[in-house]
N, C-alpha and C. Protein backbone atom coordinates (compact mmCIF):
# COMPACT_ATOMS: atom_id res chain seq x y z
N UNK A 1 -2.22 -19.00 -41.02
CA UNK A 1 -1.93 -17.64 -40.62
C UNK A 1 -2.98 -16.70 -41.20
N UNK A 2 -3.45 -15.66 -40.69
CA UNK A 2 -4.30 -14.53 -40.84
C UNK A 2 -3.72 -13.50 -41.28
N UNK A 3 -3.92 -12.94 -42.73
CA UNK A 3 -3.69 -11.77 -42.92
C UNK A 3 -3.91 -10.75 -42.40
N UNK A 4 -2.96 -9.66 -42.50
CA UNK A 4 -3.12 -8.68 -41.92
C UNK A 4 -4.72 -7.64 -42.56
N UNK A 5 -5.67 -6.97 -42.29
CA UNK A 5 -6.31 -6.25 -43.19
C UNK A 5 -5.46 -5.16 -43.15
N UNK A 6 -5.99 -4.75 -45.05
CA UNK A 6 -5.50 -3.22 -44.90
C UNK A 6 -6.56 -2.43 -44.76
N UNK A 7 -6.08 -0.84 -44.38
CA UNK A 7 -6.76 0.10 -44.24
C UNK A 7 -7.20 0.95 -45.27
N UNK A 8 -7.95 1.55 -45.37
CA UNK A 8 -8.92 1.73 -46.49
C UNK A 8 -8.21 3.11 -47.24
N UNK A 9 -7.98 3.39 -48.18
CA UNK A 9 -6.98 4.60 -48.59
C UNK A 9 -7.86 5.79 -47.94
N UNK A 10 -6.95 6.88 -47.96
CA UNK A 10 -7.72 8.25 -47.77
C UNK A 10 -7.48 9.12 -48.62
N UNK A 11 -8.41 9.60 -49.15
CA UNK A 11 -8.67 11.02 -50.08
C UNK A 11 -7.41 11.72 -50.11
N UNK A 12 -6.46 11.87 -51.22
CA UNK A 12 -5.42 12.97 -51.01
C UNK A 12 -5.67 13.83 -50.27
N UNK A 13 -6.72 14.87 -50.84
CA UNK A 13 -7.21 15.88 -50.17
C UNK A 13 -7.03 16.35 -48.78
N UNK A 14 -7.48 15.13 -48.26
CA UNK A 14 -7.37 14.88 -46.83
C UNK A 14 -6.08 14.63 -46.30
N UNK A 15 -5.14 13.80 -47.06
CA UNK A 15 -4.48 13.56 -46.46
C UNK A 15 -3.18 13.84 -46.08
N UNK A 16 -3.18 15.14 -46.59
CA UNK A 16 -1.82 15.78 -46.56
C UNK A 16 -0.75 15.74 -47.70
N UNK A 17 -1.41 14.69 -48.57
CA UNK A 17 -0.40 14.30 -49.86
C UNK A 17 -1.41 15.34 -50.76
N UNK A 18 -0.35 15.51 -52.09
CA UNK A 18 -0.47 16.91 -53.10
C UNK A 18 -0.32 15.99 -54.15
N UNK A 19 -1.47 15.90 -55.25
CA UNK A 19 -1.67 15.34 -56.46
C UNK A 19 -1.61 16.33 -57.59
N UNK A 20 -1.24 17.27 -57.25
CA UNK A 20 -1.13 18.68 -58.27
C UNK A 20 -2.44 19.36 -57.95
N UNK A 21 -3.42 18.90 -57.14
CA UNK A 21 -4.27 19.45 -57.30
C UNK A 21 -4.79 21.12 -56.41
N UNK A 22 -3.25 20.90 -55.73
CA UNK A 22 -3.23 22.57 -54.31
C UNK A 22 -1.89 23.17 -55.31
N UNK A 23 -2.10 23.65 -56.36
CA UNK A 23 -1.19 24.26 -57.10
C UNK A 23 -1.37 25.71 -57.74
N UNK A 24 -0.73 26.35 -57.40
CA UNK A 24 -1.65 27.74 -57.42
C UNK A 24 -0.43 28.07 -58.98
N UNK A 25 -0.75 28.74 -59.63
CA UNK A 25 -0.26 29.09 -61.04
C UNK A 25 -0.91 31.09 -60.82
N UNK A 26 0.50 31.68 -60.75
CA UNK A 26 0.03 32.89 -60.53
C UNK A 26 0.79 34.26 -62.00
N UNK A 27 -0.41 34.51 -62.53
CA UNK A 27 -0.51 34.87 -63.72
C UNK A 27 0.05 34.34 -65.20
N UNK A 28 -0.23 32.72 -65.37
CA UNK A 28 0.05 31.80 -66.03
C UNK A 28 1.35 31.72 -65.95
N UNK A 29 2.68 32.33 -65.27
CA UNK A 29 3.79 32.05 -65.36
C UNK A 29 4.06 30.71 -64.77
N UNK A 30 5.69 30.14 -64.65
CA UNK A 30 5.93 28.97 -64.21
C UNK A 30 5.49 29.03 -63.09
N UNK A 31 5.37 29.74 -62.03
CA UNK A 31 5.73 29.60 -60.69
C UNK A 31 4.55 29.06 -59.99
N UNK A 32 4.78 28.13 -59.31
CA UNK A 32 3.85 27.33 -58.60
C UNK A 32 3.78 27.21 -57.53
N UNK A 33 2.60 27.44 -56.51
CA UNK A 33 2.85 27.45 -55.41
C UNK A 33 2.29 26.33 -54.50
N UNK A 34 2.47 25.77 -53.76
CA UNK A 34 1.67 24.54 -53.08
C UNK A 34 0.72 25.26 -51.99
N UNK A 35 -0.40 24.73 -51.90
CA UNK A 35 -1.58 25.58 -50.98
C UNK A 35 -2.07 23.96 -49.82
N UNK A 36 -2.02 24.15 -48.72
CA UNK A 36 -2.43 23.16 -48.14
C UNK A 36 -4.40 23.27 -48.36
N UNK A 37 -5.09 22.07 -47.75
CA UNK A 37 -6.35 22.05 -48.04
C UNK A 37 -6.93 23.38 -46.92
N UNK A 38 -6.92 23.98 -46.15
CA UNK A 38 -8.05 25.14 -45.69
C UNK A 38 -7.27 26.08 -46.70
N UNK A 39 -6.01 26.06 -46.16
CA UNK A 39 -5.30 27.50 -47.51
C UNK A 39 -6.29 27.38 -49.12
N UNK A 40 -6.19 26.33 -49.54
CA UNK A 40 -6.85 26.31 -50.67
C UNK A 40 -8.20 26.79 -50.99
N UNK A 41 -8.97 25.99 -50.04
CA UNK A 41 -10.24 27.13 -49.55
C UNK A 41 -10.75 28.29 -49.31
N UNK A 42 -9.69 28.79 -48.44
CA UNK A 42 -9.45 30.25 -47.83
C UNK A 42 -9.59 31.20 -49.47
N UNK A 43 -8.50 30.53 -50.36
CA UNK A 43 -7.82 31.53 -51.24
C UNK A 43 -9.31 31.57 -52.60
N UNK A 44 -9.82 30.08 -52.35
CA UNK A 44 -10.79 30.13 -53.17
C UNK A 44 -12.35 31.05 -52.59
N UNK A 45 -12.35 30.69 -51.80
CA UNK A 45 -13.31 32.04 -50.96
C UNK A 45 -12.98 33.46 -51.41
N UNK A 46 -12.19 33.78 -50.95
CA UNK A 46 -11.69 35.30 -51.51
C UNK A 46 -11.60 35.83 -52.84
N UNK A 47 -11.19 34.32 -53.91
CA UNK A 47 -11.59 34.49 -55.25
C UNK A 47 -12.51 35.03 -56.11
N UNK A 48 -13.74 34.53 -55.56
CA UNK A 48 -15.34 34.96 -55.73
C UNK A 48 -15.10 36.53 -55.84
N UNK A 49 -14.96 37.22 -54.60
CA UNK A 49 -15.03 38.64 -54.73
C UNK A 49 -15.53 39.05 -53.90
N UNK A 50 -15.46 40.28 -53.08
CA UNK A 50 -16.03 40.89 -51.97
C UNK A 50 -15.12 40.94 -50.80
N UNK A 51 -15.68 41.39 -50.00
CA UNK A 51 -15.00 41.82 -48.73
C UNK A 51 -15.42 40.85 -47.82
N UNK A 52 -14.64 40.44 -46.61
CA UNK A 52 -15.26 39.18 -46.03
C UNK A 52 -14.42 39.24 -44.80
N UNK A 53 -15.57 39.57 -43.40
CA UNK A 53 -15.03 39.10 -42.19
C UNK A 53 -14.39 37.96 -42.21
N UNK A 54 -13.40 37.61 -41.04
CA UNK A 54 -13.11 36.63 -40.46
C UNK A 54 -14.86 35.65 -40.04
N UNK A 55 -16.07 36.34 -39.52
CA UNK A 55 -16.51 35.58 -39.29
C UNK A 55 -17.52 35.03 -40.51
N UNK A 56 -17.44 35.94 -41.18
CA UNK A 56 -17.75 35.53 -42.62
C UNK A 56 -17.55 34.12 -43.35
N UNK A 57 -16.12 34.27 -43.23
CA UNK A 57 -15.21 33.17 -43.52
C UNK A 57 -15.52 32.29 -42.62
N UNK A 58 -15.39 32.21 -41.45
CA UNK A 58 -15.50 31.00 -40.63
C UNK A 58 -16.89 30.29 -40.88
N UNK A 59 -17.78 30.97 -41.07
CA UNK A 59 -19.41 30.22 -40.88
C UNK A 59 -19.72 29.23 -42.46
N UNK A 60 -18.87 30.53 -43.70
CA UNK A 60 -19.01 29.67 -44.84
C UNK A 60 -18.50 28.29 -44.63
N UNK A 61 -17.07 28.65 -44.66
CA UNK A 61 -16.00 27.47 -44.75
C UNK A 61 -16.04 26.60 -43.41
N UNK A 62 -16.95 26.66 -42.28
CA UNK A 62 -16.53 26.16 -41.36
C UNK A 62 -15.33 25.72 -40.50
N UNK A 63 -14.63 26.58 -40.64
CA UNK A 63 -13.52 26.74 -40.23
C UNK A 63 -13.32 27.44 -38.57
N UNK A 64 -12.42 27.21 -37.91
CA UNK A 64 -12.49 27.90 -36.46
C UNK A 64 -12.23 29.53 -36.57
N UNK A 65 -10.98 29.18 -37.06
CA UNK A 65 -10.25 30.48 -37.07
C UNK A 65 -9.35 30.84 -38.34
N UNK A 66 -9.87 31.36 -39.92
CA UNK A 66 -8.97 31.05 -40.84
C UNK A 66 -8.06 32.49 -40.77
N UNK A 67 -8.06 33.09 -39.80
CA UNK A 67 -6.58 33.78 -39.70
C UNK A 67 -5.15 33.38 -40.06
N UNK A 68 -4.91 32.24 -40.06
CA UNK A 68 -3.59 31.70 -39.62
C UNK A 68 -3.24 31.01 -41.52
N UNK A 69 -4.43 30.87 -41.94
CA UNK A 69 -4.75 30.75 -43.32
C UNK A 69 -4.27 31.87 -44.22
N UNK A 70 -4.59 33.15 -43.53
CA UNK A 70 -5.03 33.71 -44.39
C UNK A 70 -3.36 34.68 -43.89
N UNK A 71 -2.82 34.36 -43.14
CA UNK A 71 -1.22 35.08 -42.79
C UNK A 71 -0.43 33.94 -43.95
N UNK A 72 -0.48 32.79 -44.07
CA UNK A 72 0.34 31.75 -44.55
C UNK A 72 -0.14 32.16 -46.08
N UNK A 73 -0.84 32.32 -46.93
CA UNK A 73 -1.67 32.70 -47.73
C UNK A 73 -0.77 33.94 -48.22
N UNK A 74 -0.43 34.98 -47.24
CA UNK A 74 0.21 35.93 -47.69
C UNK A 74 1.49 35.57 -47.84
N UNK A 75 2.43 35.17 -46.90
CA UNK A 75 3.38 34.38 -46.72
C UNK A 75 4.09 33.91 -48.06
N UNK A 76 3.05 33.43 -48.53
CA UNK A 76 3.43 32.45 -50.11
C UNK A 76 2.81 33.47 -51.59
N UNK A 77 2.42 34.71 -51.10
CA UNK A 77 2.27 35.89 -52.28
C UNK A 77 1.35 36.34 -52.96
N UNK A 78 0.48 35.91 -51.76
CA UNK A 78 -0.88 35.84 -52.61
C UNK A 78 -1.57 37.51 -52.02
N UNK A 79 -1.72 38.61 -52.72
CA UNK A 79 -2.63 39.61 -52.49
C UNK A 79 -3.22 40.06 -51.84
N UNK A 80 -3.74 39.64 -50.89
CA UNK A 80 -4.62 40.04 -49.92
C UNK A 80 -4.94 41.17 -49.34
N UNK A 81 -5.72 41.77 -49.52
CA UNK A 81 -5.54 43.23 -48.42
C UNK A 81 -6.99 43.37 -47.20
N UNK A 82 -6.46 43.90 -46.64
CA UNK A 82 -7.50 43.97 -45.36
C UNK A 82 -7.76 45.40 -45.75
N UNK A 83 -9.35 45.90 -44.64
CA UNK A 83 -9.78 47.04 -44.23
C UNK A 83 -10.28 46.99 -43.16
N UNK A 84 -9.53 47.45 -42.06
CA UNK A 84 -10.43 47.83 -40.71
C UNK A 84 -11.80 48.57 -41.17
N UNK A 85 -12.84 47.93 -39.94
CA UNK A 85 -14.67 48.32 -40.42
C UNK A 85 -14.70 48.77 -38.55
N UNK A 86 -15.52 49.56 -38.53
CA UNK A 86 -16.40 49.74 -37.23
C UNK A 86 -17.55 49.16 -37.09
N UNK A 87 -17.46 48.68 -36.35
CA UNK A 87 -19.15 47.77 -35.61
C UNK A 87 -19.78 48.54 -35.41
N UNK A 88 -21.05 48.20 -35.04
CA UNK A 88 -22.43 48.64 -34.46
C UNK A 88 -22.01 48.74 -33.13
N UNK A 89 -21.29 48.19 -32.32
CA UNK A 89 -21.22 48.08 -30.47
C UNK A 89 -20.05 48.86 -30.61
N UNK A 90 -18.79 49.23 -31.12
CA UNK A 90 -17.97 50.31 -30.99
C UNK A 90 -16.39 49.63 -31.02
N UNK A 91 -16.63 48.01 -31.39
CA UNK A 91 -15.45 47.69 -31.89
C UNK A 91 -14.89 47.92 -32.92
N UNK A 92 -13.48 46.95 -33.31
CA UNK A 92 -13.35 46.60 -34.73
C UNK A 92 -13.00 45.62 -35.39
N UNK A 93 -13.04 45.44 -36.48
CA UNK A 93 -13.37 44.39 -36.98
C UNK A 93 -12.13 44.63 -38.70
N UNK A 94 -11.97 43.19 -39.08
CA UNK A 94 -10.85 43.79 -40.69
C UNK A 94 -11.86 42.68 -41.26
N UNK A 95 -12.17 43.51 -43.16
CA UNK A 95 -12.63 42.28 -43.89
C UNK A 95 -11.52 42.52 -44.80
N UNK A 96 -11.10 41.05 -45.13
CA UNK A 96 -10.11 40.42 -45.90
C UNK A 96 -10.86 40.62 -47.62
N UNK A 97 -10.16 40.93 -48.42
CA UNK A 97 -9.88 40.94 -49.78
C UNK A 97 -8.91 40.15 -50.95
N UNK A 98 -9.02 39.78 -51.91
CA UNK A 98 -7.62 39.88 -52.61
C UNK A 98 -7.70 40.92 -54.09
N UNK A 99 -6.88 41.58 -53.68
CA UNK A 99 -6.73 42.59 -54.91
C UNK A 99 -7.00 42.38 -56.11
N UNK A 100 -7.78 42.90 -56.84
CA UNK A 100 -7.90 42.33 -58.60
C UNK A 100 -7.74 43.80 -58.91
N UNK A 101 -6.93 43.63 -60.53
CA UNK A 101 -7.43 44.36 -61.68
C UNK A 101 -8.22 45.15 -61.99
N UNK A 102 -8.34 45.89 -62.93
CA UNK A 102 -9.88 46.22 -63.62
C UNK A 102 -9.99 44.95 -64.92
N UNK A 103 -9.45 43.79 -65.10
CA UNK A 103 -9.53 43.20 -65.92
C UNK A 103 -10.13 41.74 -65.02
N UNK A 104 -10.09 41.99 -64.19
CA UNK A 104 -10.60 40.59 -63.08
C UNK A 104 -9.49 39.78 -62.89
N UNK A 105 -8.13 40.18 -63.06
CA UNK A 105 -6.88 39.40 -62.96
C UNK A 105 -6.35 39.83 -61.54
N UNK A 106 -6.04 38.70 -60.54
CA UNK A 106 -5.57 38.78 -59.43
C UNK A 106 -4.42 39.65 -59.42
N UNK A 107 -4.14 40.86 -59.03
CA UNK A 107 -2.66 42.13 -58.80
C UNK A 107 -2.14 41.36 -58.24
N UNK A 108 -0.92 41.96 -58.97
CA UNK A 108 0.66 41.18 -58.53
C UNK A 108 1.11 41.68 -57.15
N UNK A 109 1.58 41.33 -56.38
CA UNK A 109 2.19 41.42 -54.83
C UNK A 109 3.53 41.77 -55.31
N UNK A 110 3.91 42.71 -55.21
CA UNK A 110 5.80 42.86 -54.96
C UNK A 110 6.32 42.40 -53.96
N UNK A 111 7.51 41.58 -53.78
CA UNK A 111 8.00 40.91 -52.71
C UNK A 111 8.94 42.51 -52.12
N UNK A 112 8.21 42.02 -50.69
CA UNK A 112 8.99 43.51 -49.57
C UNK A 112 10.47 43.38 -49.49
């Protein structure tokens, strides 16, 4: 008889399983939040600092569309604030933020 082969493991990361490592810890308290892998990205992008189109975001992170990221992102309490911008051609456009401090500490979100 012929064994079956197995298939080759896949990267947590990838694979939808959580090794502690999509765990968001928000202002060292207990509370923990689970971040899927683009969410995690998304939130670490915005970390850095600055203001940042959608297409901003998309070209870094290669991502299609991290809108849907960045609603789920809020969803689970994370800061974020937008600012509508005017274009050069007479549209508009929002760059995404997350609120800090004057101490560089991510601002707390009050639940609505």
């Amino acid at each position: 008889m012929k064994q079956k082969e197995q298939a080759p493991g896949t990267r947590s990361e990838y694979a939808g399983a959580n090794n502690g490592t999509g765990k968001y810890t928000q202002f060292g308290n207990d509370v923990q939040i689970s971040f899927g892998y683009h969410q995690r990205r998304v939130y670490n992008f915005l970390l850095q600092g600055g203001c940042h189109s959608v297409a901003d975001i998309s070209a870094a992170l290669r991502l299609s569309d991290p809108r849907s990221s960045i609603r789920d992102l809020r969803a689970k309490g994370v800061p974020i604030a937008d600012v509508w911008c005017d274009s050069e051609h007479g549209g508009r456009f929002k760059r995404y933020f997350i609120q800090q401090d004057n101490a560089g500490k991510e601002a707390q979100r009050w639940p609505r």
